[in-house]
C-alpha atoms as a PDB file:
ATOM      1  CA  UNK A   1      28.988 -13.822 -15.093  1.00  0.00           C
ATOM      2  CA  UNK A   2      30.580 -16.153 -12.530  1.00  0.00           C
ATOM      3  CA  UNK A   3      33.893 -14.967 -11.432  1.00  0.00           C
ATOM      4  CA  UNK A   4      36.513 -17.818 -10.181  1.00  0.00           C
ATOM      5  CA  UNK A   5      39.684 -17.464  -8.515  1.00  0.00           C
ATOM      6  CA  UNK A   6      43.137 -19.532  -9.062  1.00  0.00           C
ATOM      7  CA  UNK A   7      42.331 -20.974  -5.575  1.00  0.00           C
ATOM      8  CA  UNK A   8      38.499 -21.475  -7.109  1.00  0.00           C
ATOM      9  CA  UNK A   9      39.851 -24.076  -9.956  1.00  0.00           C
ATOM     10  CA  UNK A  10      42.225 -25.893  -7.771  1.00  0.00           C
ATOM     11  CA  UNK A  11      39.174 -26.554  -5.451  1.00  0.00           C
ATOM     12  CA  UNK A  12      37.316 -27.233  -7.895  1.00  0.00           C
ATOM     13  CA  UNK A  13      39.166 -29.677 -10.757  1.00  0.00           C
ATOM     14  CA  UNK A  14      40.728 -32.795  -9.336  1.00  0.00           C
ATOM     15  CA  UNK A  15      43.047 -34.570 -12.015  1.00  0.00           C
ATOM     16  CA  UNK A  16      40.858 -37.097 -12.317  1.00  0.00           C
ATOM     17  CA  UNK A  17      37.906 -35.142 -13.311  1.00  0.00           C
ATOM     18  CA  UNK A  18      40.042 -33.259 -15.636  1.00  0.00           C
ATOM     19  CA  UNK A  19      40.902 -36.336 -17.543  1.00  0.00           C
ATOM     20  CA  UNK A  20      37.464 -37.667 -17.843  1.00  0.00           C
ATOM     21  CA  UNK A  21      36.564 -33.945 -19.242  1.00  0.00           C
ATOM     22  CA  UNK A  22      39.251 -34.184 -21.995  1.00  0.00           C
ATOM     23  CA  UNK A  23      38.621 -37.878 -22.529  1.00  0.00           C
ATOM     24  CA  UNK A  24      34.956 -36.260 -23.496  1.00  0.00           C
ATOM     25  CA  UNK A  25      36.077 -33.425 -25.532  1.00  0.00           C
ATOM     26  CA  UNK A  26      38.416 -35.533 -27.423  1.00  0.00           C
ATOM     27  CA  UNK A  27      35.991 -37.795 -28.203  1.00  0.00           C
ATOM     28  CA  UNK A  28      33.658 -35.080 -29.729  1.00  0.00           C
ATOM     29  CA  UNK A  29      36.789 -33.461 -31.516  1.00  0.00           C
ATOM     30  CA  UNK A  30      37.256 -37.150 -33.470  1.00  0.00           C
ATOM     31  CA  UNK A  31      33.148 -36.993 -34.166  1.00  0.00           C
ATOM     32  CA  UNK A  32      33.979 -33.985 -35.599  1.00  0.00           C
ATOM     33  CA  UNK A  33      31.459 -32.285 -32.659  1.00  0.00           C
ATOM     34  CA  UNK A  34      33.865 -29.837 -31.256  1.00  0.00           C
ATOM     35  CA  UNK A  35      36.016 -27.126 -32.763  1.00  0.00           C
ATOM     36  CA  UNK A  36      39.538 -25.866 -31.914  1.00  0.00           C
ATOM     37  CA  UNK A  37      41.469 -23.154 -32.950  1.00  0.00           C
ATOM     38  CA  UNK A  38      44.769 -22.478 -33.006  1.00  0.00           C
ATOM     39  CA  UNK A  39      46.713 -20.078 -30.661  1.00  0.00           C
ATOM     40  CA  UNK A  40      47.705 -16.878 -32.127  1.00  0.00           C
ATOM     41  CA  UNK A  41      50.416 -14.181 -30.589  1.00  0.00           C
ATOM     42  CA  UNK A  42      50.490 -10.817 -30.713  1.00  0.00           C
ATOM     43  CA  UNK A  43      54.643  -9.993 -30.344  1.00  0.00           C
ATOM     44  CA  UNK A  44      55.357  -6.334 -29.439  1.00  0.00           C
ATOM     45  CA  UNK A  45      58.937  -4.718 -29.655  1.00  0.00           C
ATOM     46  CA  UNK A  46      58.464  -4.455 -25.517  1.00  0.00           C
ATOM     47  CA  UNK A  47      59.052  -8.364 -25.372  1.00  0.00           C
ATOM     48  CA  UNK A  48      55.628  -8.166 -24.411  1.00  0.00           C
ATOM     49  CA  UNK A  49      53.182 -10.989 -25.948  1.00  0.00           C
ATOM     50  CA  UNK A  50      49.641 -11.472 -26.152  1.00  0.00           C
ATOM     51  CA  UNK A  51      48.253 -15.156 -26.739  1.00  0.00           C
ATOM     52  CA  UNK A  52      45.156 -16.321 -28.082  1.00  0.00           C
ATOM     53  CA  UNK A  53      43.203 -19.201 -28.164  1.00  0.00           C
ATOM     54  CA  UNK A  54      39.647 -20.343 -28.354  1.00  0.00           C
ATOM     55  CA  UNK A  55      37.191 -23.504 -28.907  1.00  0.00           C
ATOM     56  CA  UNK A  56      33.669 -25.122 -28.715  1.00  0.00           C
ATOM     57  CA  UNK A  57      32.773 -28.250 -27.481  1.00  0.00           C
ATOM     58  CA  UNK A  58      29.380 -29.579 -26.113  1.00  0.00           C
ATOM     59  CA  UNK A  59      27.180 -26.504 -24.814  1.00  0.00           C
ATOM     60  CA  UNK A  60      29.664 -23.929 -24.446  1.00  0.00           C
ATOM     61  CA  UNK A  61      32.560 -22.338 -26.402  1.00  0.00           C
ATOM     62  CA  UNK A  62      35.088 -20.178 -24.864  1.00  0.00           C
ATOM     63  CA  UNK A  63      38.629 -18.324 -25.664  1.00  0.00           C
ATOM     64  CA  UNK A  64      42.216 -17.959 -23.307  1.00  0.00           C
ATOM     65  CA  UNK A  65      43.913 -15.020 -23.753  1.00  0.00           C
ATOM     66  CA  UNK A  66      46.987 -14.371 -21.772  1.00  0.00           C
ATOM     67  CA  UNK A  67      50.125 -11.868 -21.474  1.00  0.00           C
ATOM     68  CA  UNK A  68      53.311 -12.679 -20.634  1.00  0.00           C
ATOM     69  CA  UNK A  69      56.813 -11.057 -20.744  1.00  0.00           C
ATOM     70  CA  UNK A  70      60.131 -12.534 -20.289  1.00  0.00           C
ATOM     71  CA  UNK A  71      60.755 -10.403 -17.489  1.00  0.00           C
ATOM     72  CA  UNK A  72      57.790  -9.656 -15.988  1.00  0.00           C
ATOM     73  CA  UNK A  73      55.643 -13.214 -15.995  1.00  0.00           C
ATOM     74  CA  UNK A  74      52.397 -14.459 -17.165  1.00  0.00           C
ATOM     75  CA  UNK A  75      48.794 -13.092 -16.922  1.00  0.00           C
ATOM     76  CA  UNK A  76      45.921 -16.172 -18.005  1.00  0.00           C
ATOM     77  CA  UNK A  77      42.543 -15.202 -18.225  1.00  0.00           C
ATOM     78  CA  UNK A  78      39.538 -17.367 -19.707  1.00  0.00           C
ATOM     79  CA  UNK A  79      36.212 -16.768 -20.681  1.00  0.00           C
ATOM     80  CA  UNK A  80      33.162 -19.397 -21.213  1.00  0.00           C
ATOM     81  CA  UNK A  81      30.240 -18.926 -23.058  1.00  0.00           C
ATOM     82  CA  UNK A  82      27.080 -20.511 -23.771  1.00  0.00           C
ATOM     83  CA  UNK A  83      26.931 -21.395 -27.117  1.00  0.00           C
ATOM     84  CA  UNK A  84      23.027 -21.665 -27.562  1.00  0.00           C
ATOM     85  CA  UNK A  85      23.160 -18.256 -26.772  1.00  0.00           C
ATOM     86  CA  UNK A  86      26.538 -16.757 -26.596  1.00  0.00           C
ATOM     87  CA  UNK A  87      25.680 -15.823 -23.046  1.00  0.00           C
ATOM     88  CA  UNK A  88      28.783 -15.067 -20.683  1.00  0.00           C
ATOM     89  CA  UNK A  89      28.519 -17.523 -18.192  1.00  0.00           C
ATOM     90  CA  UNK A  90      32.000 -17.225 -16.022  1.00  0.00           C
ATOM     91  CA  UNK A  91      35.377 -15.393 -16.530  1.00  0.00           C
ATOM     92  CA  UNK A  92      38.058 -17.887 -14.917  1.00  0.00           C
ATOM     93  CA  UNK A  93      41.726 -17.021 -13.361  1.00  0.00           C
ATOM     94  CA  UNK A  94      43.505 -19.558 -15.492  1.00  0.00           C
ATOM     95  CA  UNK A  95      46.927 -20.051 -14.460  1.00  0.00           C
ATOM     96  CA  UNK A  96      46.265 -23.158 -12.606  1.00  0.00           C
ATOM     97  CA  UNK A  97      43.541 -24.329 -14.970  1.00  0.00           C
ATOM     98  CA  UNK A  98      46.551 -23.952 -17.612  1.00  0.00           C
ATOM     99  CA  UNK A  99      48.286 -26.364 -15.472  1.00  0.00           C
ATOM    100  CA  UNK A 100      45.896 -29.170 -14.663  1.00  0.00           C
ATOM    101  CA  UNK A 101      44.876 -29.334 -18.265  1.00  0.00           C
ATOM    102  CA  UNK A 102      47.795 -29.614 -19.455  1.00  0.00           C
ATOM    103  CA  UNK A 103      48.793 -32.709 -17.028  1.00  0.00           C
ATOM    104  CA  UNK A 104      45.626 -33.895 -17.575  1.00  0.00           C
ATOM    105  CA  UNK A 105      46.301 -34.132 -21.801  1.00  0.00           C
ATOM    106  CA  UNK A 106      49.624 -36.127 -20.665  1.00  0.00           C
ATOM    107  CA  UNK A 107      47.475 -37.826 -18.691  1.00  0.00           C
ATOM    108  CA  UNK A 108      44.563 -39.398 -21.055  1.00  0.00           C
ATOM    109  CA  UNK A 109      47.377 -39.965 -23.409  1.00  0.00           C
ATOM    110  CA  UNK A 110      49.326 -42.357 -21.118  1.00  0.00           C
ATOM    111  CA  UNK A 111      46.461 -44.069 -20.004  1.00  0.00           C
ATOM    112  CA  UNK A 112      45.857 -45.200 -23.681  1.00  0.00           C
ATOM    113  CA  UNK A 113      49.484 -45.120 -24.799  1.00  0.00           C
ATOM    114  CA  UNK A 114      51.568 -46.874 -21.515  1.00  0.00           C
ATOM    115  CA  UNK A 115      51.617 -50.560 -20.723  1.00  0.00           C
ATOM    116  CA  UNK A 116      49.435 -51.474 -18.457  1.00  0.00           C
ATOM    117  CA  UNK A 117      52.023 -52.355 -15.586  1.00  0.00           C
ATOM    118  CA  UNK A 118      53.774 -50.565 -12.570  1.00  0.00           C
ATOM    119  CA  UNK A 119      55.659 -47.691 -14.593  1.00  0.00           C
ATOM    120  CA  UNK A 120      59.348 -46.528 -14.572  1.00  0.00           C
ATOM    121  CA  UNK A 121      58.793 -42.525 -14.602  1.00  0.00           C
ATOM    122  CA  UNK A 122      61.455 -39.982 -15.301  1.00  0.00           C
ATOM    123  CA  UNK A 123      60.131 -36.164 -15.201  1.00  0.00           C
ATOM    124  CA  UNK A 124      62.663 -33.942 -17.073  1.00  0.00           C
ATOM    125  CA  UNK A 125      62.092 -30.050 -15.544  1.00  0.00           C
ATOM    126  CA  UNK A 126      61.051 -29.517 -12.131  1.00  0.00           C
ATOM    127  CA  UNK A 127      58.962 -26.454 -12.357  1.00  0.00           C
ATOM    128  CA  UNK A 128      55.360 -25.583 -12.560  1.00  0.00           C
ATOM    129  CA  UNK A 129      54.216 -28.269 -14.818  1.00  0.00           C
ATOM    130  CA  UNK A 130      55.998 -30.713 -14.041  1.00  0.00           C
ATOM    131  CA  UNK A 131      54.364 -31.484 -10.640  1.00  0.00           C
ATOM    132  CA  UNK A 132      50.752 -31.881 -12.599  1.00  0.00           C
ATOM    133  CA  UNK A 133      52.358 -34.200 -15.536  1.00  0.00           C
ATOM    134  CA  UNK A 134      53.632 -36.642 -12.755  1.00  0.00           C
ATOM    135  CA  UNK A 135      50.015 -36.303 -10.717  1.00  0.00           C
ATOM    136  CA  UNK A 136      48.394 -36.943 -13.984  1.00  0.00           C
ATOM    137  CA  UNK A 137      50.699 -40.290 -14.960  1.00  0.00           C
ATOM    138  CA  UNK A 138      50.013 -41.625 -11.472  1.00  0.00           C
ATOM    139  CA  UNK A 139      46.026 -40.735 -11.930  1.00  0.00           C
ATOM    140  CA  UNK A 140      46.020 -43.442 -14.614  1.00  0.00           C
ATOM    141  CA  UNK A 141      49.084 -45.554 -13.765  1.00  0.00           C
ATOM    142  CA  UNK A 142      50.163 -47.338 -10.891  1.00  0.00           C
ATOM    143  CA  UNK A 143      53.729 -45.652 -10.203  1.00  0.00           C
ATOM    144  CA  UNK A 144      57.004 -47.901  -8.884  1.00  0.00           C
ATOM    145  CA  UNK A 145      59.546 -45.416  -9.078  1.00  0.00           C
ATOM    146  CA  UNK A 146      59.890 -41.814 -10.557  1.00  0.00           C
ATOM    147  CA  UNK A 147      63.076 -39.803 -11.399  1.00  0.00           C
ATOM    148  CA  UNK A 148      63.704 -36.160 -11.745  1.00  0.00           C
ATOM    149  CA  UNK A 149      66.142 -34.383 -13.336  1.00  0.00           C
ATOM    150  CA  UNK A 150      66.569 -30.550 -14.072  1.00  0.00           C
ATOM    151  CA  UNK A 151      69.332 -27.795 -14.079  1.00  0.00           C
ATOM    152  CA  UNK A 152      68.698 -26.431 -10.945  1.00  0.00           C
ATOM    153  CA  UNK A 153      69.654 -28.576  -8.206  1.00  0.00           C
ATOM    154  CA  UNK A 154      67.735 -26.752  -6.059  1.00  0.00           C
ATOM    155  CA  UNK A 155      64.549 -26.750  -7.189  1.00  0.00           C
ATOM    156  CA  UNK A 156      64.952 -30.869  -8.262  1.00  0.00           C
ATOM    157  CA  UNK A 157      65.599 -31.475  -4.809  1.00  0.00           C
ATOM    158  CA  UNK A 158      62.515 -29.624  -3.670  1.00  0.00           C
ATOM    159  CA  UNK A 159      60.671 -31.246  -6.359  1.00  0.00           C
ATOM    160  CA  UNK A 160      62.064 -35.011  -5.555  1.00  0.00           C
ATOM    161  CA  UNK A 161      60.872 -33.976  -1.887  1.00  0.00           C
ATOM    162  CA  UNK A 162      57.870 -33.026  -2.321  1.00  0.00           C
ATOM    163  CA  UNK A 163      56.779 -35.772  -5.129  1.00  0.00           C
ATOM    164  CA  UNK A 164      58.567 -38.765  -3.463  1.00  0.00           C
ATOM    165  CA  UNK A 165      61.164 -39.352  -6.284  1.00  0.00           C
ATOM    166  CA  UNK A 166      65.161 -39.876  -6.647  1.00  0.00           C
ATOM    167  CA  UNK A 167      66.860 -37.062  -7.703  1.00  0.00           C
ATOM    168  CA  UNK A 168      68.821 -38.433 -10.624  1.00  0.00           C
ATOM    169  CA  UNK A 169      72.404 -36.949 -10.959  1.00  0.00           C
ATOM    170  CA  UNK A 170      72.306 -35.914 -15.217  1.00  0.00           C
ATOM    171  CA  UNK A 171      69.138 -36.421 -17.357  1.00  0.00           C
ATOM    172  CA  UNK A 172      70.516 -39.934 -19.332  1.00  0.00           C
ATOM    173  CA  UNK A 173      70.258 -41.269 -15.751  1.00  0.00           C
ATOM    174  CA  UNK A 174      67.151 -40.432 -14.915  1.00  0.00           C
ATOM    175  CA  UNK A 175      66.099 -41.962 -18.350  1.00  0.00           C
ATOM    176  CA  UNK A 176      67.721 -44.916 -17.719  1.00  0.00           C
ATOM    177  CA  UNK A 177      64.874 -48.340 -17.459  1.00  0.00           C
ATOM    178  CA  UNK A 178      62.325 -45.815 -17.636  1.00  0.00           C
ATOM    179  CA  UNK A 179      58.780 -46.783 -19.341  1.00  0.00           C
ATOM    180  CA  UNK A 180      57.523 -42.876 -19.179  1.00  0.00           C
ATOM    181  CA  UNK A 181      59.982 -39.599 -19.886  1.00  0.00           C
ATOM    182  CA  UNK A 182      58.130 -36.622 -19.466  1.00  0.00           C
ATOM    183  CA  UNK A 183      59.489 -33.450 -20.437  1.00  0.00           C
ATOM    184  CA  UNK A 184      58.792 -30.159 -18.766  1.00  0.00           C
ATOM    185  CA  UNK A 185      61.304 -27.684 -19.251  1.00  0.00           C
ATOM    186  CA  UNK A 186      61.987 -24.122 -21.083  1.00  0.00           C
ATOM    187  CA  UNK A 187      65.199 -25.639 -23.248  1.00  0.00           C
ATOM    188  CA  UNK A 188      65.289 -24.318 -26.431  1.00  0.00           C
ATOM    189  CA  UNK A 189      67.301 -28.028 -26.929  1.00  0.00           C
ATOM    190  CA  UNK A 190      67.138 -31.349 -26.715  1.00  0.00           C
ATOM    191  CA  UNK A 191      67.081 -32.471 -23.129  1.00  0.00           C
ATOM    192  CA  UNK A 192      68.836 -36.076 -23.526  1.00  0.00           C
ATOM    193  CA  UNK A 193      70.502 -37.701 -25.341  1.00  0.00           C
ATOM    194  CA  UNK A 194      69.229 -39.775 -28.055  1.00  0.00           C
ATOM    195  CA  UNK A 195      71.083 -43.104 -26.646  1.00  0.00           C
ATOM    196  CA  UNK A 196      69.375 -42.909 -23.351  1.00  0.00           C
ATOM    197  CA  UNK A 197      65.657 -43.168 -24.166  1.00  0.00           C
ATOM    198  CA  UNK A 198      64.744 -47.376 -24.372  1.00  0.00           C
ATOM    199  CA  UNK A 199      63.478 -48.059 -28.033  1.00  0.00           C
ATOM    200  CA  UNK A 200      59.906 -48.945 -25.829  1.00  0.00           C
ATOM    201  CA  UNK A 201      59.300 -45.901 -23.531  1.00  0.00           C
ATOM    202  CA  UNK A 202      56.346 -43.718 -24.430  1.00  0.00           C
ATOM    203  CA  UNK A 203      57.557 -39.682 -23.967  1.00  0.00           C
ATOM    204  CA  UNK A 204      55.420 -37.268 -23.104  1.00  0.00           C
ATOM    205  CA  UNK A 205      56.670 -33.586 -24.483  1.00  0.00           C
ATOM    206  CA  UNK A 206      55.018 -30.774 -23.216  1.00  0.00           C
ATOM    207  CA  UNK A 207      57.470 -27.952 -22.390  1.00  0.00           C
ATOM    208  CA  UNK A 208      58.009 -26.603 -26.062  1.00  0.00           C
ATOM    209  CA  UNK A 209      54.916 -24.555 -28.128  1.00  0.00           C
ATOM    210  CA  UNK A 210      57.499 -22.342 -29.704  1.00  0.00           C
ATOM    211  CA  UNK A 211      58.292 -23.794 -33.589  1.00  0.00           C
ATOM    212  CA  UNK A 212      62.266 -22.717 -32.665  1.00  0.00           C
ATOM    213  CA  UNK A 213      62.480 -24.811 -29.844  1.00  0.00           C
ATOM    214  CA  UNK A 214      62.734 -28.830 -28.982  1.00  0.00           C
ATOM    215  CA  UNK A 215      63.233 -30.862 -26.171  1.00  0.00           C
ATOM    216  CA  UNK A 216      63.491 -34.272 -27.945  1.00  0.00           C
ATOM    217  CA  UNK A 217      66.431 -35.161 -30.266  1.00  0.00           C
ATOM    218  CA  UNK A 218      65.336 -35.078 -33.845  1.00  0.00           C
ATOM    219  CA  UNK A 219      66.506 -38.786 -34.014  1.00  0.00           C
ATOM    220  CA  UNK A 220      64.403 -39.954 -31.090  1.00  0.00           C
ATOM    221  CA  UNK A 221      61.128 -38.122 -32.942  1.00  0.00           C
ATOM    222  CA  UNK A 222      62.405 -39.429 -36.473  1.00  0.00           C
ATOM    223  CA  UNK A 223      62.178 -43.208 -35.336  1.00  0.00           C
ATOM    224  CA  UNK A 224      59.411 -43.057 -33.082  1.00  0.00           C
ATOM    225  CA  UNK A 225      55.090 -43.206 -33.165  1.00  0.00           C
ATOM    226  CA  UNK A 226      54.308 -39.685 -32.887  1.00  0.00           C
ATOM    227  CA  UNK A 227      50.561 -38.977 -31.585  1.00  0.00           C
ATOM    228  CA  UNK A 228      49.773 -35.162 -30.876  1.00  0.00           C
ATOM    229  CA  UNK A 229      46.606 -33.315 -29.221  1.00  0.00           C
ATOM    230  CA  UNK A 230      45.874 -30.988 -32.491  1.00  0.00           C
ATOM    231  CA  UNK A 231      47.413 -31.312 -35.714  1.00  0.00           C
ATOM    232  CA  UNK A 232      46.943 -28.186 -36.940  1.00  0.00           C
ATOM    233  CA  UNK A 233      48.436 -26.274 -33.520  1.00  0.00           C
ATOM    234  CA  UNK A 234      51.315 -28.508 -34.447  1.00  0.00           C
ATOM    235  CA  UNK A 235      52.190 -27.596 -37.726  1.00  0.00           C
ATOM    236  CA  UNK A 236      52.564 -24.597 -36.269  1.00  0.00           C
ATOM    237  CA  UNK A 237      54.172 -24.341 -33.009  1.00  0.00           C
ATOM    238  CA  UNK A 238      55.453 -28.109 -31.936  1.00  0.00           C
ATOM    239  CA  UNK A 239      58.993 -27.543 -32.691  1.00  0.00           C
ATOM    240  CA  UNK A 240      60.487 -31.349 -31.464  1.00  0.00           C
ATOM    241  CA  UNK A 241      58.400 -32.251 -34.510  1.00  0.00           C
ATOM    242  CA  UNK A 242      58.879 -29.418 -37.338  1.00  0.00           C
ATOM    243  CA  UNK A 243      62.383 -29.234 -36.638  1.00  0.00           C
ATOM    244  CA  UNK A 244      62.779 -33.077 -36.648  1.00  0.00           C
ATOM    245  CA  UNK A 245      61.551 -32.597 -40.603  1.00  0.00           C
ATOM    246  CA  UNK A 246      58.869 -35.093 -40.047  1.00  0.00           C
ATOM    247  CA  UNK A 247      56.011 -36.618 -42.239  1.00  0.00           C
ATOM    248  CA  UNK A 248      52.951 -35.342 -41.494  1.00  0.00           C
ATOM    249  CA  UNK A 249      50.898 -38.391 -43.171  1.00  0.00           C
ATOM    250  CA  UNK A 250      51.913 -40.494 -39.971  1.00  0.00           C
ATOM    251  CA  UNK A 251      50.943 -37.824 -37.576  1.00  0.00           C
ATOM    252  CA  UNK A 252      48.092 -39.390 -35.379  1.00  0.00           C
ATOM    253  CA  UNK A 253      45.592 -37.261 -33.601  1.00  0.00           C
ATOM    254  CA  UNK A 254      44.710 -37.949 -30.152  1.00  0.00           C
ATOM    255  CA  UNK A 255      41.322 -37.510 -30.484  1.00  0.00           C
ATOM    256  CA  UNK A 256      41.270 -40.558 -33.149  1.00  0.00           C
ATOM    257  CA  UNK A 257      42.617 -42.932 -30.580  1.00  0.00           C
ATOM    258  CA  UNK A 258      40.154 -41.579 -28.071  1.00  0.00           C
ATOM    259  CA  UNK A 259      37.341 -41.956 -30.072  1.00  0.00           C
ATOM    260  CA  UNK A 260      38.554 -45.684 -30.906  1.00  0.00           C
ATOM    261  CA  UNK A 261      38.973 -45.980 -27.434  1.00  0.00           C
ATOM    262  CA  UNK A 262      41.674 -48.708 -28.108  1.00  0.00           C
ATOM    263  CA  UNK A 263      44.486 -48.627 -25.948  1.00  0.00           C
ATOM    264  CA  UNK A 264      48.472 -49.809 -26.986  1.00  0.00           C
ATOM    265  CA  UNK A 265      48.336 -53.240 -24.679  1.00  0.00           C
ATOM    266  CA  UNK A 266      51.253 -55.281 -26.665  1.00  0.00           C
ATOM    267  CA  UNK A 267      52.543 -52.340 -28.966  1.00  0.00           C
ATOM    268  CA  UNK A 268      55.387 -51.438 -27.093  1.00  0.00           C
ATOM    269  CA  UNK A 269      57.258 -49.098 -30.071  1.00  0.00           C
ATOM    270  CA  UNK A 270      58.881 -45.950 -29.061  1.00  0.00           C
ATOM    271  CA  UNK A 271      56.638 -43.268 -29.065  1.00  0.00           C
ATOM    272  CA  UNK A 272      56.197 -39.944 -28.828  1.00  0.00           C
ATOM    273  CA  UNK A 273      53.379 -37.718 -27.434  1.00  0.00           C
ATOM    274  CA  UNK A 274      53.631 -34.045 -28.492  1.00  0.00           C
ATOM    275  CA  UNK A 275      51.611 -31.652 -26.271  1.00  0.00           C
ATOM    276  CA  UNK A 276      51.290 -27.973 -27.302  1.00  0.00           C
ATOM    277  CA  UNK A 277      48.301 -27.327 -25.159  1.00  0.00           C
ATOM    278  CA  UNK A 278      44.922 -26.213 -26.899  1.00  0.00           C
ATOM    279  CA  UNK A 279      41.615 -24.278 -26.430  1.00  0.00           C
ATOM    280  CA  UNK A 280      39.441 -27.192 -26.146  1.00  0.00           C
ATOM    281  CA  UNK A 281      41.233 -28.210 -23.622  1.00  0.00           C
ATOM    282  CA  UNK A 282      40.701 -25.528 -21.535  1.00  0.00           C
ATOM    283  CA  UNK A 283      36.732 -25.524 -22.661  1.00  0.00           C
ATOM    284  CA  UNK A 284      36.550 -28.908 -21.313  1.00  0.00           C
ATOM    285  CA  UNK A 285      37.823 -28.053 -18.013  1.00  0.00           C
ATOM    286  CA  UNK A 286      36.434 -24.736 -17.362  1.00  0.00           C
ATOM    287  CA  UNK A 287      32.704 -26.383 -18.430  1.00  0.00           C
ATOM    288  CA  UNK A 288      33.362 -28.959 -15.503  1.00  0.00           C
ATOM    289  CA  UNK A 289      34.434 -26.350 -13.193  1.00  0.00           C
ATOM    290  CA  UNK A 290      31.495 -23.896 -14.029  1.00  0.00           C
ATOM    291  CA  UNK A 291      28.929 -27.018 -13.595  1.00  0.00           C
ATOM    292  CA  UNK A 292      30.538 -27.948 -10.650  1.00  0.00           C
ATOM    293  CA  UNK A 293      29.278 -24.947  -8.891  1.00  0.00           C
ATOM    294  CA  UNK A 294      25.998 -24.482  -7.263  1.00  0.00           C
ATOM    295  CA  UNK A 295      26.648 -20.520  -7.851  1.00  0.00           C
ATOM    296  CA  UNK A 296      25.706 -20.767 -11.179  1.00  0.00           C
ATOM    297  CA  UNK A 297      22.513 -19.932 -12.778  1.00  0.00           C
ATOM    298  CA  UNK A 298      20.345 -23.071 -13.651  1.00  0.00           C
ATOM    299  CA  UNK A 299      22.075 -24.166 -16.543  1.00  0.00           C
ATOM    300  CA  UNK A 300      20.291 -25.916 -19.707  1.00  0.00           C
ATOM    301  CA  UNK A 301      20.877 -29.850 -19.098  1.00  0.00           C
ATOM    302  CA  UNK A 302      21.223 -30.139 -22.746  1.00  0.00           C
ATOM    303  CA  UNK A 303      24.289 -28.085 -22.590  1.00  0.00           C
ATOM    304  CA  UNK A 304      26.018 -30.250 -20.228  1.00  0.00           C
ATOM    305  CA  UNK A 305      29.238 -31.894 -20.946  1.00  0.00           C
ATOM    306  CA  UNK A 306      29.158 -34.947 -18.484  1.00  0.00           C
END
């Protein structure tokens, strides 16, 4: 078994490679040639939590499991397998792989769901994530101006520094013209108001996987096109969208507008991507990363995901 490092999948998974890996895997989910399932958490009295997640897609399936503690951080581990055989094949350090993927999701989504112009960004949250949702957005968009807003002035400052963008002075004016409003952040409540999101921007929601928590006002969610990388994950953990009481009939799946390949052009209605971050995600990526590397053992072309 191939052991790789944090500083292994940074190396190793540009953004744009990450997309093309989930545009794949998406693609097979809508064939109905992958499988996904959902994340499951072990909660002790401690505070302590163990996740779970795991999926198949193309020649490999794998599983995430990671610890964290509200005091103590976050431990990601994942494992791949070959699913001809169910042969370990690498164990990966997955903190950053949790990252790109994740960016990357936000990523494949705005390059089908964004008009195809110079975009308006405004990142909401300034932390980990947020720095691989913006990279992702400017993978598949051509970027005129970003905006960042988050609580601590501090850290949107270094982030506005470091990314090139204005540091916005409350969230509703970051929002303000913007075509893209991604959200990043830990709030267990909405982010902005209601009144500043355009009736045309496309948001991209990715800091809440807890069913208690939202970062989007239930009336934004109730009005707008809602497209979300798993249904089922959803219905369990997205809280902007359970807690917005919504109808689950108009629900779209990414993986159906992948597999259509069709992208919005002239639909320019409010709408609302809902990331909660999945295992077949992190399949995708970590099969791209393990082929990627002349280390490995001569792997089966059949099994290959390119």
């Amino acid at each position: 078994m191939i052991q790789f490092t944090e500083n292994d999948v940074v190396r190793l998974l540009p953004m744009t490679a990450a997309i093309e890996s989930l545009r794949r895997a998406f693609t097979a989910y809508g064939n109905g040639e992958a499988q996904n399932q959902p994340r499951r958490r072990l909660i002790l009295p401690t505070g302590a939590v163990l996740h779970s997640m795991a999926a198949a897609f193309g020649g490999y399936f794998g599983t995430k499991i990671y610890s964290t503690h509200p005091k103590h951080g976050a431990h990601f581990t994942f494992l791949l397998y070959d699913a001809a055989t169910a042969r370990p094949l690498a164990q990966l350090e997955a903190n950053h792989l949790g990252q790109i993927r994740t960016g990357a999701a936000s990523g494949l989504a705005a390059d089908l769901l964004a008009p195809e112009k110079p975009l308006n960004v405004t990142v909401i949250g300034s932390g980990f994530q947020a720095r691989t949702q913006l990279e992702a957005v400017k993978t598949v968009r051509t970027v005129s101006r970003v905006r960042v807003w988050s609580r601590s002035q501090t850290r949107r400052e270094a982030f506005a520094a470091a990314t090139g963008s204005d540091v916005a002075t409350s969230a509703e004016q970051a929002c303000e013209g913007a075509d893209v409003i991604i959200t990043a952040t830990h709030s267990k409540d909405p982010v902005v108001r209601a009144d500043a999101i355009s009736q045309n921007a496309l948001i991209l929601a990715m800091g809440s996987n807890i069913a208690n928590r939202h970062e989007v006002p239930a009336e934004v969610v109730e009005r707008a096109r809602i497209v979300v990388d798993d249904v089922e994950q959803c219905r369990i953990e997205a809280g902007d969208l359970l807690l917005a009481n919504i109808d689950w009939n108009v629900v779209e799946p990414l993986s159906e507008i992948v597999k259509a390949n069709t992208k919005a052009g002239g639909d320019r209605r409010l709408t609302l991507f809902k990331s909660v971050g999945i295992a077949l995600e992190d399949v995708a990526v970590a099969a791209y990363i393990y082929e990627a590397t002349p280390a490995r053992s001569s792997a089966d072309p059949s099994r290959a995901t390119r």
